[in-house]
N, C-alpha and C. Protein backbone atom coordinates (compact mmCIF):
# COMPACT_ATOMS: atom_id res chain seq x y z
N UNK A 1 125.49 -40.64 -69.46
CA UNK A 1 124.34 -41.52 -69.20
C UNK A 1 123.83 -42.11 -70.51
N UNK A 2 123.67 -43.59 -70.16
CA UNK A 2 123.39 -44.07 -71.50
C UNK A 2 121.55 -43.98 -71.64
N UNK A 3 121.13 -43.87 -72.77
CA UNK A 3 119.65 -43.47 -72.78
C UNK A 3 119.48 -45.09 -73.97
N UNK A 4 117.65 -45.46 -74.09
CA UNK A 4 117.51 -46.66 -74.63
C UNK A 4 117.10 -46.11 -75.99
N UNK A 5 117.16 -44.52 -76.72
CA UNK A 5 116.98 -44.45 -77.97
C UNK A 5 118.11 -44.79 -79.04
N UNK A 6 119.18 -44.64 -77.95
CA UNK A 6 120.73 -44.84 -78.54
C UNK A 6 121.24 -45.97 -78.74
N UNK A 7 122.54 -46.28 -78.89
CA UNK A 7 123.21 -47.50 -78.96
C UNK A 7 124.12 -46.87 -78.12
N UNK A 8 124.53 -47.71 -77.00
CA UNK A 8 125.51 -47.33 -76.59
C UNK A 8 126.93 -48.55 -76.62
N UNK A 9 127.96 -48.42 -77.27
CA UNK A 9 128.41 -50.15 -77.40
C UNK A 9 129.50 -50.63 -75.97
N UNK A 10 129.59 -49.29 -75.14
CA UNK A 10 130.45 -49.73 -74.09
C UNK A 10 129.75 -50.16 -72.83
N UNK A 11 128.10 -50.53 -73.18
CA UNK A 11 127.59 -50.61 -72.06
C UNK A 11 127.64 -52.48 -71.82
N UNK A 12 128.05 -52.87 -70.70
CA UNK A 12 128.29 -54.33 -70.66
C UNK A 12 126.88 -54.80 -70.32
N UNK A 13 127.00 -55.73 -70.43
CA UNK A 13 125.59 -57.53 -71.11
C UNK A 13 125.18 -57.68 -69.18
N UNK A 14 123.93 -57.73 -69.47
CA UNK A 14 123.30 -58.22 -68.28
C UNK A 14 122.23 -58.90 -68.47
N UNK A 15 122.11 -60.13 -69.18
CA UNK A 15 120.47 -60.46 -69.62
C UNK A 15 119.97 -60.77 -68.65
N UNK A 16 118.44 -60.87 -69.05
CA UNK A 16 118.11 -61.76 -68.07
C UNK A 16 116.27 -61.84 -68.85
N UNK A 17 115.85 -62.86 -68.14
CA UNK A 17 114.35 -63.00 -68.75
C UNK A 17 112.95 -62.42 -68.14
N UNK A 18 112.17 -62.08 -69.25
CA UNK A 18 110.77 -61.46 -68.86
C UNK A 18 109.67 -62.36 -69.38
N UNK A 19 108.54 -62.56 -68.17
CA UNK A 19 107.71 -63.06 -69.11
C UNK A 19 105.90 -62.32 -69.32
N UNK A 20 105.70 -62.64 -70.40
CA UNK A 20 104.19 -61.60 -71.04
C UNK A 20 103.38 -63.02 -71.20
N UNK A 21 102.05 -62.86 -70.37
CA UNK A 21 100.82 -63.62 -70.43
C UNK A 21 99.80 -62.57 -70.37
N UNK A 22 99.01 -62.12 -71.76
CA UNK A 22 98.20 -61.52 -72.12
C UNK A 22 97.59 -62.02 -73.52
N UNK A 23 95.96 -61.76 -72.84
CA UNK A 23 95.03 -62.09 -74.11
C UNK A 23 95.55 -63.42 -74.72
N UNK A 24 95.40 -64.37 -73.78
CA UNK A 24 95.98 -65.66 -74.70
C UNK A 24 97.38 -66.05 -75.24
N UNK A 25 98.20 -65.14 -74.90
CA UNK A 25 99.44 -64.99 -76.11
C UNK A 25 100.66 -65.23 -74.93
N UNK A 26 101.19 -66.03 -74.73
CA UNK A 26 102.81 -66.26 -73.90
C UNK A 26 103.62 -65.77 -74.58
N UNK A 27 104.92 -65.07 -74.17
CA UNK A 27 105.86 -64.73 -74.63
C UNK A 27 107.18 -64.74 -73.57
N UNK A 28 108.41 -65.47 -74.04
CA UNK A 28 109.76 -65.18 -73.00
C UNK A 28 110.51 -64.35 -73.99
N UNK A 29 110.57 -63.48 -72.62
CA UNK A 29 111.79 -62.43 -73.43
C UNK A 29 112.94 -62.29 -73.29
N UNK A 30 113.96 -62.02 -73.66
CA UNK A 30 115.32 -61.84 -73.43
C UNK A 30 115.60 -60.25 -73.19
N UNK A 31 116.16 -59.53 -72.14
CA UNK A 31 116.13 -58.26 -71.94
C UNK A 31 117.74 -57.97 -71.81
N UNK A 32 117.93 -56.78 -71.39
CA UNK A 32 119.37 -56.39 -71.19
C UNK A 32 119.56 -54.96 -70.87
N UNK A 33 120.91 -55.01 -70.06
CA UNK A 33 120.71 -53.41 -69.71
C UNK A 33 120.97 -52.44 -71.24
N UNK A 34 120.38 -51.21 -71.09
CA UNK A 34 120.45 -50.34 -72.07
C UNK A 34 119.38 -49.98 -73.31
N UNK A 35 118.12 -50.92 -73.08
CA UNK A 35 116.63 -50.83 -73.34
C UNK A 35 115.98 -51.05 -72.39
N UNK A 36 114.64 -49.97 -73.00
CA UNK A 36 113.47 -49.73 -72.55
C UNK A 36 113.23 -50.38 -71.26
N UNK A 37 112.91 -50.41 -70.00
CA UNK A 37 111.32 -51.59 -69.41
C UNK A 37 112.75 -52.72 -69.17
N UNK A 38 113.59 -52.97 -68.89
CA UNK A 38 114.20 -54.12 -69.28
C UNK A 38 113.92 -55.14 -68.16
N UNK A 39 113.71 -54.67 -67.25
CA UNK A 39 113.29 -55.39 -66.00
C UNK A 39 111.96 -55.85 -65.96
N UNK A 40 110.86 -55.57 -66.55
CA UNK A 40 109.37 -55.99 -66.43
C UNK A 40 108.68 -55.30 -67.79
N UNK A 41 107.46 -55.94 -68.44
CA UNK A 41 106.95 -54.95 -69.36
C UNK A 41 106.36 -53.95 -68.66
N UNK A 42 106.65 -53.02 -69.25
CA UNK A 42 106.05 -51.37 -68.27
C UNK A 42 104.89 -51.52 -69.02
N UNK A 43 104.14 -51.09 -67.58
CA UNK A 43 102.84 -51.08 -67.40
C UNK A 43 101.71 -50.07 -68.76
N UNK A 44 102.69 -49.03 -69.14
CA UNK A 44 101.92 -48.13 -70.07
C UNK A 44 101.49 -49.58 -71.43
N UNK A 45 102.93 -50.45 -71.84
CA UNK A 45 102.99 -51.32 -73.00
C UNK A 45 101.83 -52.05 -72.34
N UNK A 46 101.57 -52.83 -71.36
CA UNK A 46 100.51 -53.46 -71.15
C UNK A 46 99.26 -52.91 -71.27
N UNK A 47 99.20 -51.87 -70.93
CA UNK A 47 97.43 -51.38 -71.12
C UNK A 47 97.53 -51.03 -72.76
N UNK A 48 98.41 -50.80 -73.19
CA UNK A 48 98.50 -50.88 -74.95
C UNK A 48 98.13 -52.19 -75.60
N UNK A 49 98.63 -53.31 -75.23
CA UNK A 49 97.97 -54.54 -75.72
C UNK A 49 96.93 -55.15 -75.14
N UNK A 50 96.77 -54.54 -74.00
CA UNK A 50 95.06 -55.33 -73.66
C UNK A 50 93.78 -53.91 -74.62
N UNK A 51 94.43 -53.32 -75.34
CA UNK A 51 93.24 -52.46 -75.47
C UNK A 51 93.57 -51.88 -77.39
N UNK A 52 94.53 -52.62 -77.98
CA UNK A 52 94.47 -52.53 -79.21
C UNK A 52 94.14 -53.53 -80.12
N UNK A 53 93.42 -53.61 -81.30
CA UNK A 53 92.32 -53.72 -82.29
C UNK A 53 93.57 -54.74 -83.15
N UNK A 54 93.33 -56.02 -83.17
CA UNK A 54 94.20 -56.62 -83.98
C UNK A 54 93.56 -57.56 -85.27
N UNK A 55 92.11 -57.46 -85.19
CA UNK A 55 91.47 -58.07 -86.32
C UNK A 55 91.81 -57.45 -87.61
N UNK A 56 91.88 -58.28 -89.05
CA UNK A 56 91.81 -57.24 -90.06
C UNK A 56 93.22 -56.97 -90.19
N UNK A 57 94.18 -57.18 -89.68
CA UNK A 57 95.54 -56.64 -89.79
C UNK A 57 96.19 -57.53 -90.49
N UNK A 58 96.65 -57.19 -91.50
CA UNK A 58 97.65 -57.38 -92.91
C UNK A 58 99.13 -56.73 -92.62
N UNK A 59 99.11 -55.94 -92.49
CA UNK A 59 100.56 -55.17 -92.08
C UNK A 59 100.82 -54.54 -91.10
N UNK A 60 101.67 -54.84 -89.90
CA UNK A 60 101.98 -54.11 -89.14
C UNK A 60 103.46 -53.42 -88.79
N UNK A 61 103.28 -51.99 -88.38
CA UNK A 61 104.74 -51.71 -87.96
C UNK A 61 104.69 -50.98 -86.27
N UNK A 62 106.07 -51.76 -85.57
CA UNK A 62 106.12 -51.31 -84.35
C UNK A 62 107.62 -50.22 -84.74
N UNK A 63 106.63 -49.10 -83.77
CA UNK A 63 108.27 -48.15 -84.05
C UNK A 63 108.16 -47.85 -82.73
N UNK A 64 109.77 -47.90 -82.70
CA UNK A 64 110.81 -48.09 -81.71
C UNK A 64 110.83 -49.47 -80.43
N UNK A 65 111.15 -50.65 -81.14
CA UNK A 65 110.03 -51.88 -80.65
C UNK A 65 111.32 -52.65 -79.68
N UNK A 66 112.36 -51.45 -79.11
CA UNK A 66 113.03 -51.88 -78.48
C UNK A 66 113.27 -54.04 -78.39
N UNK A 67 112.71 -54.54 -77.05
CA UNK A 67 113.49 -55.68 -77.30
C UNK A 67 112.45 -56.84 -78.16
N UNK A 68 111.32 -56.00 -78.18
CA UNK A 68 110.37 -56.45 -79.05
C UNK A 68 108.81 -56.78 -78.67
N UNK A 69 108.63 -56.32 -77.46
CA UNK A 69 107.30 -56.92 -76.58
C UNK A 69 106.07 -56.70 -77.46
N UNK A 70 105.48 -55.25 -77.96
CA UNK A 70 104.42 -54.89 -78.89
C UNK A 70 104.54 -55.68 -79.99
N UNK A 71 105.38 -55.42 -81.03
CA UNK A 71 106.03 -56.16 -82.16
C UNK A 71 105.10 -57.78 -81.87
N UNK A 72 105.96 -58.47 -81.34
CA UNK A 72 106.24 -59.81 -80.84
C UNK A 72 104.44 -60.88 -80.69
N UNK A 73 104.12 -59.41 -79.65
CA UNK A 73 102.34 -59.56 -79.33
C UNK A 73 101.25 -59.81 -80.08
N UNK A 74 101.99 -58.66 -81.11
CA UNK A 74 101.48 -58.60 -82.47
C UNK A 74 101.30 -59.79 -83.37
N UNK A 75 102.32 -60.38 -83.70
CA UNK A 75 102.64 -61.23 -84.35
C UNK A 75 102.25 -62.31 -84.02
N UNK A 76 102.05 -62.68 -82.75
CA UNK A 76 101.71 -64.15 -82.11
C UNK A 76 100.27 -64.12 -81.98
N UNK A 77 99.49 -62.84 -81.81
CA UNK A 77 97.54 -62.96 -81.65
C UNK A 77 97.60 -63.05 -82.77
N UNK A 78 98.11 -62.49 -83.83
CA UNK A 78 97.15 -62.30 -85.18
C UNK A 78 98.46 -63.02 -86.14
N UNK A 79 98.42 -64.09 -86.03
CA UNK A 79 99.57 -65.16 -86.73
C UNK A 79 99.18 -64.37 -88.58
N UNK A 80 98.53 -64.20 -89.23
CA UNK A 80 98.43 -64.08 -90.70
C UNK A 80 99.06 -62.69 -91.11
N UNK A 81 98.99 -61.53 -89.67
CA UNK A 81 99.73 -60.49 -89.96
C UNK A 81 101.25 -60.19 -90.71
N UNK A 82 101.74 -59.54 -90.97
CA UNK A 82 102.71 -59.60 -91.64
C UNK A 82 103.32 -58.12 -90.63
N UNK A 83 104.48 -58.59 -89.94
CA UNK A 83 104.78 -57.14 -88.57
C UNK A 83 106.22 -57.19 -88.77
N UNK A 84 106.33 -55.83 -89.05
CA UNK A 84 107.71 -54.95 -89.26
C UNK A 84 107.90 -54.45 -87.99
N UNK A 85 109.45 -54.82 -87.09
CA UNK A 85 109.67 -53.85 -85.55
C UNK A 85 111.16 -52.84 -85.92
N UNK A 86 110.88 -51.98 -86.00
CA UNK A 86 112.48 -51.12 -86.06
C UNK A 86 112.04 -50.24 -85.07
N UNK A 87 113.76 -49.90 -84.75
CA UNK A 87 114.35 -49.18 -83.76
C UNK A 87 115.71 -48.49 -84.71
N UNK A 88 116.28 -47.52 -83.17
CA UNK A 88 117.62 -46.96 -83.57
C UNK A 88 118.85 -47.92 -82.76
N UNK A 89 118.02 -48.32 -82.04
CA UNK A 89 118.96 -49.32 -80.67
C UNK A 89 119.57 -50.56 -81.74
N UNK A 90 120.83 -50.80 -81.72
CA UNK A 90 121.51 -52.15 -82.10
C UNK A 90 121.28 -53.22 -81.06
N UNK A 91 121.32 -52.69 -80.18
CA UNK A 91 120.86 -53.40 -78.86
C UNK A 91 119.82 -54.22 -79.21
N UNK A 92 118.96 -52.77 -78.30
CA UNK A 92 117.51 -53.51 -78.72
C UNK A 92 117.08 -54.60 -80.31
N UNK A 93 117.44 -54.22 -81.34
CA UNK A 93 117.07 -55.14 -82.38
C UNK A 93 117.95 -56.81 -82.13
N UNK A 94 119.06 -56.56 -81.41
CA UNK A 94 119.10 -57.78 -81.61
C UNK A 94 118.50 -58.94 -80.61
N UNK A 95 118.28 -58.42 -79.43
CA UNK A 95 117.60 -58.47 -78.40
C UNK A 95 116.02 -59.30 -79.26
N UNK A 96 115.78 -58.32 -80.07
CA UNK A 96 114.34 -58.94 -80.27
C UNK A 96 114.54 -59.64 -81.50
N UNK A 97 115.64 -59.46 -82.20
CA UNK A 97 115.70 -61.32 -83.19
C UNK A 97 115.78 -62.14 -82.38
N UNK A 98 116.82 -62.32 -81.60
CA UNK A 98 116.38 -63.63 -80.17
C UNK A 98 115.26 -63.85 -80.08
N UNK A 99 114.37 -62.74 -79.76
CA UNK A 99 113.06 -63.41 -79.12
C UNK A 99 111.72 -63.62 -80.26
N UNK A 100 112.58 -63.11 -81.84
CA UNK A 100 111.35 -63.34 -82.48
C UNK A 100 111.76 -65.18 -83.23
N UNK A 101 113.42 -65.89 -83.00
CA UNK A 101 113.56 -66.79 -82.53
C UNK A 101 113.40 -68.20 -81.74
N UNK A 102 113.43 -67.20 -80.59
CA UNK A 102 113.37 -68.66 -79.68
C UNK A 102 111.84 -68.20 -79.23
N UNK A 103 110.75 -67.84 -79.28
CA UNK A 103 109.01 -67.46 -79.56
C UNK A 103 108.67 -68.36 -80.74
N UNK A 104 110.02 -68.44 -81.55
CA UNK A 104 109.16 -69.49 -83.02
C UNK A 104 108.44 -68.57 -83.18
N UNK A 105 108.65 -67.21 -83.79
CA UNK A 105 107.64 -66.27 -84.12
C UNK A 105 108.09 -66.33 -85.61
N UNK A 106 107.09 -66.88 -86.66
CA UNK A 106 107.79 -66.41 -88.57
C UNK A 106 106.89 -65.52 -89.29
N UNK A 107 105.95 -64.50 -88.79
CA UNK A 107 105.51 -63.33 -89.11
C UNK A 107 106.01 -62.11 -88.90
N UNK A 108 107.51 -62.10 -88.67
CA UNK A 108 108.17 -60.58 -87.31
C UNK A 108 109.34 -60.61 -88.33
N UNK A 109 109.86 -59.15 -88.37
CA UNK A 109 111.02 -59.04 -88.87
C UNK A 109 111.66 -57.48 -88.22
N UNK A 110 112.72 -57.97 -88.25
CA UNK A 110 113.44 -56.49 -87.67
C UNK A 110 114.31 -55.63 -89.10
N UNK A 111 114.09 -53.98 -88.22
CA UNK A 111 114.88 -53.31 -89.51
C UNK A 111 115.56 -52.12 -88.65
N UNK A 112 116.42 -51.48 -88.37
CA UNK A 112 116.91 -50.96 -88.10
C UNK A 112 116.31 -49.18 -88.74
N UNK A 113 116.00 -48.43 -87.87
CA UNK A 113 115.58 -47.02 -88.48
C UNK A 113 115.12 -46.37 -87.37
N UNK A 114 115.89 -44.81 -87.86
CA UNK A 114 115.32 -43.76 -86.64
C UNK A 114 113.63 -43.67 -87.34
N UNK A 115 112.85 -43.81 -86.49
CA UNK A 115 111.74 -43.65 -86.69
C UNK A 115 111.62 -44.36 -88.25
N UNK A 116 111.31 -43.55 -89.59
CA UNK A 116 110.88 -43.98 -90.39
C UNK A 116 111.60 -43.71 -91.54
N UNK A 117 113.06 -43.33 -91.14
CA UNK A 117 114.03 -43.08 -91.94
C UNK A 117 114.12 -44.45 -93.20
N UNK A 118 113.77 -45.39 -92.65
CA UNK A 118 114.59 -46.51 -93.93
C UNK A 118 112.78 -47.82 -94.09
N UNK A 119 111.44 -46.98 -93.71
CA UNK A 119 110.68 -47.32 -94.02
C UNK A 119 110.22 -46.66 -95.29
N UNK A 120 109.64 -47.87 -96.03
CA UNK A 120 108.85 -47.75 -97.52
C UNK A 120 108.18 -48.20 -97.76
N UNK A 121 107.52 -48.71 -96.69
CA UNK A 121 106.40 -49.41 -97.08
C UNK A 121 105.11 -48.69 -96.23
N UNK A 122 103.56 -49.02 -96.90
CA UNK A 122 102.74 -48.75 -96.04
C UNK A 122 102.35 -49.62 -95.36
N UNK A 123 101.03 -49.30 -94.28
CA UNK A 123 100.66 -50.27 -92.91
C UNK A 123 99.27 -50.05 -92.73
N UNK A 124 98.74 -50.67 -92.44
CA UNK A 124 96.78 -51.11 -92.40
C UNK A 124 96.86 -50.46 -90.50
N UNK A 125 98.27 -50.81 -89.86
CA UNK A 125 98.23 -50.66 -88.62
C UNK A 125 99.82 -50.06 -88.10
N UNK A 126 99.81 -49.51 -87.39
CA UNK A 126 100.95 -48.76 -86.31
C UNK A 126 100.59 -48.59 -85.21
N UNK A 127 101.58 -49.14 -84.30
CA UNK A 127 101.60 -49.20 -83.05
C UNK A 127 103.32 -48.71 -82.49
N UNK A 128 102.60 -47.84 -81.58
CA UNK A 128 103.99 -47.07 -80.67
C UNK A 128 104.17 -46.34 -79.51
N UNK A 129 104.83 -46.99 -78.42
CA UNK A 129 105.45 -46.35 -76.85
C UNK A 129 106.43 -45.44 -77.08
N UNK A 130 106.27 -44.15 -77.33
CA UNK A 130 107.24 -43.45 -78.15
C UNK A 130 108.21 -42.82 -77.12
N UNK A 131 109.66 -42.83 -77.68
CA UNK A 131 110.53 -42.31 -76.97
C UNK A 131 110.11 -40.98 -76.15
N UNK A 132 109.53 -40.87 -74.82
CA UNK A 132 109.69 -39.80 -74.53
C UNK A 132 110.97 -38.94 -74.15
N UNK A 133 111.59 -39.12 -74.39
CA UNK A 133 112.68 -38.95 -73.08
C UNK A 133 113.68 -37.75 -74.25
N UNK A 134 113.29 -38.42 -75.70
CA UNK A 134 113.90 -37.70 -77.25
C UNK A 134 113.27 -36.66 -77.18
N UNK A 135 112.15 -36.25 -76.63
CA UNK A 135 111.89 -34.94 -77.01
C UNK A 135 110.16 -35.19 -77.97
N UNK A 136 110.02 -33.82 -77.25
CA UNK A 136 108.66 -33.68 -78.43
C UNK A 136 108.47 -33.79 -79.92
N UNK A 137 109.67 -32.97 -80.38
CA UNK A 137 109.82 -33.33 -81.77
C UNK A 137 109.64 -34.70 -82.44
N UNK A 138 110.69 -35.70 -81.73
CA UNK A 138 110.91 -36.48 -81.94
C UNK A 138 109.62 -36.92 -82.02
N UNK A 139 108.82 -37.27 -80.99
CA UNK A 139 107.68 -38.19 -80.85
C UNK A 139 106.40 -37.35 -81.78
N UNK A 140 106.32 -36.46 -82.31
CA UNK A 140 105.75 -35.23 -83.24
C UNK A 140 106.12 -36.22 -84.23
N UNK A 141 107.44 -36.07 -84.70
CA UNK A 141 107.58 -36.59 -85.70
C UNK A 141 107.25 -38.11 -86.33
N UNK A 142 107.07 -38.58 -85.04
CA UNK A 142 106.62 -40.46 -85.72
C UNK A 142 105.32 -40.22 -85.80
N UNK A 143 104.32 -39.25 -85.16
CA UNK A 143 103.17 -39.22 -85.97
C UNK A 143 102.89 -39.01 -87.13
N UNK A 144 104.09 -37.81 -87.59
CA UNK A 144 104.13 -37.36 -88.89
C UNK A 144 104.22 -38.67 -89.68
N UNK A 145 105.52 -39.02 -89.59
CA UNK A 145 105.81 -40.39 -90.06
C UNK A 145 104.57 -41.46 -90.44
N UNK A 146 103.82 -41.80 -89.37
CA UNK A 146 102.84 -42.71 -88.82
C UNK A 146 101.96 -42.36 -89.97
N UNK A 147 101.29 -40.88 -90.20
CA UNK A 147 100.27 -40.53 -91.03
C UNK A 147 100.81 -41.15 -92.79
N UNK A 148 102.08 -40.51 -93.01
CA UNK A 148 102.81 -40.71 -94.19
C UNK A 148 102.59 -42.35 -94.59
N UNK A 149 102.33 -43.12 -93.56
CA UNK A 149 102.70 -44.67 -93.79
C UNK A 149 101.55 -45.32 -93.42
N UNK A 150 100.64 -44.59 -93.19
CA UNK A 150 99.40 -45.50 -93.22
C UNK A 150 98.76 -45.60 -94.11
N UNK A 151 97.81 -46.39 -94.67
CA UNK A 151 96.76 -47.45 -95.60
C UNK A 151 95.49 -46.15 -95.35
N UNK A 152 94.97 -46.03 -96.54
CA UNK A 152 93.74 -44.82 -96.12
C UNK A 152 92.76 -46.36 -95.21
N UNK A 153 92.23 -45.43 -93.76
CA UNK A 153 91.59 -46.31 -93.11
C UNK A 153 93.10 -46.72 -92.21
N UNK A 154 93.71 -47.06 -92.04
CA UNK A 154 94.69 -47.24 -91.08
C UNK A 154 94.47 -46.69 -90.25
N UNK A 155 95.30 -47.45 -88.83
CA UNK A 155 94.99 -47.07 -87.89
C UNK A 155 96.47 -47.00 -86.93
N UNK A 156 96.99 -45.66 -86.08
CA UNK A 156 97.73 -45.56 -85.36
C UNK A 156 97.03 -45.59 -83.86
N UNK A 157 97.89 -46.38 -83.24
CA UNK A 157 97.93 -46.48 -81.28
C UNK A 157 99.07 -46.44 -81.25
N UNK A 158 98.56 -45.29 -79.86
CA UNK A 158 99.97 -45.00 -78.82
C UNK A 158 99.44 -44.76 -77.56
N UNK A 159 101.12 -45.10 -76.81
CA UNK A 159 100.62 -45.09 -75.32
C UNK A 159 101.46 -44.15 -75.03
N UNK A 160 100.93 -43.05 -74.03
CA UNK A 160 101.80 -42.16 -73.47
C UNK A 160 100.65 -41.90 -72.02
N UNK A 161 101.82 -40.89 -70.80
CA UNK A 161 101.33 -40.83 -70.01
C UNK A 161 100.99 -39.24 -69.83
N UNK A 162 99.48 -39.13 -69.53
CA UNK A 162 98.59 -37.83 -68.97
C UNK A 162 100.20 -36.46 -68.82
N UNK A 163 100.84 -37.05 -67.74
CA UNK A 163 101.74 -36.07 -67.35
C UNK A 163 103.39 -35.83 -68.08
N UNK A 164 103.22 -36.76 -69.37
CA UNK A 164 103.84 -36.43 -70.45
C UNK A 164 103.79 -35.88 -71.64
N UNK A 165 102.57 -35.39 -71.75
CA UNK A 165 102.11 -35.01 -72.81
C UNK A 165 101.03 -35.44 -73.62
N UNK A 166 99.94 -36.46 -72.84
CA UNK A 166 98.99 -37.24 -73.82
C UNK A 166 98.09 -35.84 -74.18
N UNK A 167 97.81 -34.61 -73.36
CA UNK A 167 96.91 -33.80 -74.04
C UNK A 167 97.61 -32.95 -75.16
N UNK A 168 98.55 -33.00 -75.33
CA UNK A 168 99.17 -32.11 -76.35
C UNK A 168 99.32 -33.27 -77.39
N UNK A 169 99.58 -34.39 -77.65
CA UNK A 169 99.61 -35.87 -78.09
C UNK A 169 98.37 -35.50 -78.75
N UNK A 170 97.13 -35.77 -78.03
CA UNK A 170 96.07 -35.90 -78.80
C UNK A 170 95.85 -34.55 -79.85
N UNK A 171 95.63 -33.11 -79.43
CA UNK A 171 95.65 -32.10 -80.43
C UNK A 171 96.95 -32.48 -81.38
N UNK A 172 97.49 -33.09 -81.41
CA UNK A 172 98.89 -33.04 -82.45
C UNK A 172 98.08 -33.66 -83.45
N UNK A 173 97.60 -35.22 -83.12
CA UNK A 173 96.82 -36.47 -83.98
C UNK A 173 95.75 -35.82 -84.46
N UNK A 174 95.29 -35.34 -83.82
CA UNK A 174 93.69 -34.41 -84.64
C UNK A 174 93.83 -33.45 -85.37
N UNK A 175 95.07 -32.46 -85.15
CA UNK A 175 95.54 -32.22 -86.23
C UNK A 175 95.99 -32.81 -87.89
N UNK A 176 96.85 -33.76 -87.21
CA UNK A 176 96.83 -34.90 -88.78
C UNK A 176 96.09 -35.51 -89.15
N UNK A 177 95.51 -36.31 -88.23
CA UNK A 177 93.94 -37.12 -88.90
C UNK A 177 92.93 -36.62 -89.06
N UNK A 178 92.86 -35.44 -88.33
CA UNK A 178 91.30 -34.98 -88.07
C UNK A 178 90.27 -35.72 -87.37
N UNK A 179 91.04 -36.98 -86.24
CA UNK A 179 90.63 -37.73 -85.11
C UNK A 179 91.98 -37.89 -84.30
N UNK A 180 90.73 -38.16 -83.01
CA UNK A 180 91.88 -38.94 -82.21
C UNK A 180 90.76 -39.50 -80.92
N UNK A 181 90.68 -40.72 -81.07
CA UNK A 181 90.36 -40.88 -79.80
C UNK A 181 90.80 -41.57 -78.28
N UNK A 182 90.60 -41.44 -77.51
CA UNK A 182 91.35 -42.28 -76.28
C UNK A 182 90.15 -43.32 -75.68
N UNK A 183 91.27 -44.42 -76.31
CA UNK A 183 90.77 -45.79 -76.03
C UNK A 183 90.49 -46.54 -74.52
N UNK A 184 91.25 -45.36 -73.98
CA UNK A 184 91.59 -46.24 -72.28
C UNK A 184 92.47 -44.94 -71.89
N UNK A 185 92.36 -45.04 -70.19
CA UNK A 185 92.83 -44.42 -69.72
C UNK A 185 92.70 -44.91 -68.49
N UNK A 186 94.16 -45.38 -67.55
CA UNK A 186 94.49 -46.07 -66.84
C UNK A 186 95.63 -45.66 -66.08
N UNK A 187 95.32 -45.19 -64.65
CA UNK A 187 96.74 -45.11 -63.64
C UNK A 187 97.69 -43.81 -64.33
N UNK A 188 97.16 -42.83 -65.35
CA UNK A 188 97.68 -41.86 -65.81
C UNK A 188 97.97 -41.86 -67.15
N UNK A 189 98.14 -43.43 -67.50
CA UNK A 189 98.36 -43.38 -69.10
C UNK A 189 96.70 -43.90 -70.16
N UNK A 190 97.47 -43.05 -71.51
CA UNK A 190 96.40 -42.68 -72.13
C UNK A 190 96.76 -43.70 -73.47
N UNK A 191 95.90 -44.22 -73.74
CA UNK A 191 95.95 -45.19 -75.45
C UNK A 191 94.66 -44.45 -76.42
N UNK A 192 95.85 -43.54 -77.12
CA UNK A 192 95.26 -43.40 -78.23
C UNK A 192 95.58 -43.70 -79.91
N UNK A 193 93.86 -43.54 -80.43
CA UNK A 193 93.57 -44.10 -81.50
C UNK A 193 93.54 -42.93 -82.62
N UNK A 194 94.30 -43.08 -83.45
CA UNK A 194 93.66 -41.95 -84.85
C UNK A 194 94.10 -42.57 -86.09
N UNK A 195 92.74 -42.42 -86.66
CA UNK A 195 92.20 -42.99 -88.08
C UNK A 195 92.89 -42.31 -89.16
N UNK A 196 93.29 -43.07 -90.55
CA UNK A 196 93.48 -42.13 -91.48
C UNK A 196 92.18 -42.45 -92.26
């Protein structure tokens, strides 16, 4: 079974298009089998961008920004931002040069990285739908990550759902930040906020 944290290269091409009308911002997407949501933006990513803080943002990074929807969102409300999207998916990244492309998006750039393996830079902001499916660690670990790479005053959002782990999610973040709050909570999923 092919999973969307991976690359899988024997999986054959099925595009097809999505479209995002939120907060002012249009977006066509180009999707495909073997990432995330590929059929519609999942609903958790939507209550993530109707309910995250984009004023003030100088640097952003989307991790694991599959075909690019957060990333993309990013980049098009707050045009002066400067937004980094990596993934582990070959897929997915190329998926979202297309669409940071044909969007005419020139604030977006893609980089290839498990989590924060081939990041060096810091971020005023992070935003992330984190692989659940990798495991706790995994998604443990991009907080770790997340803390390592934020701007003192930075700010991490994530969306996860109640019955995946958002209460163990939040004690993880309050552990590292010594905050965490939940911004929204909607149909089971939780958007939370923690400050560095």
């Amino acid at each position: 079974m092919s999973h969307y944290f991976t690359t899988d290269k024997n999986l054959d091409h099925k595009y097809q298009t999505i479209e995002i009308d939120l907060r002012d911002v249009r977006l066509s997407l180009t999707t495909d089998r073997g990432v995330f949501s590929r059929n519609y933006l999942d609903f958790g990513t939507q209550v993530l961008l109707d309910n995250i803080t984009l004023k003030n943002v100088h640097k952003a990074l989307d991790v694991g920004c599959g075909y690019g929807p957060i990333g993309l969102f990013m980049a098009a409300f707050n045009q002066q931002a400067d937004v980094t999207m990596v993934d582990v998916n070959e897929r997915a990244l190329e998926l979202a040069e297309k669409n940071i492309i044909s969007n005419n998006i020139t604030n977006a750039k893609t980089l290839k990285s498990d989590a924060f393996e081939m990041i060096h830079d810091t971020f005023d902001l992070i935003v992330t739908n984190p692989p659940i499916r990798a495991g706790k660690d995994t998604v443990f670990n991009i907080y770790e990550g997340a803390y390592d790479h934020l701007e003192k005053s930075g700010s991490l959002y994530v969306v996860i759902q109640k019955k995946q782990g958002a209460p163990s999610s939040v004690k993880k973040l309050e552990s590292l930040f010594g905050n965490c709050e939940i911004v929204a909570k909607v149909k089971g999923y939780w958007i939370l906020l923690a400050k560095k």
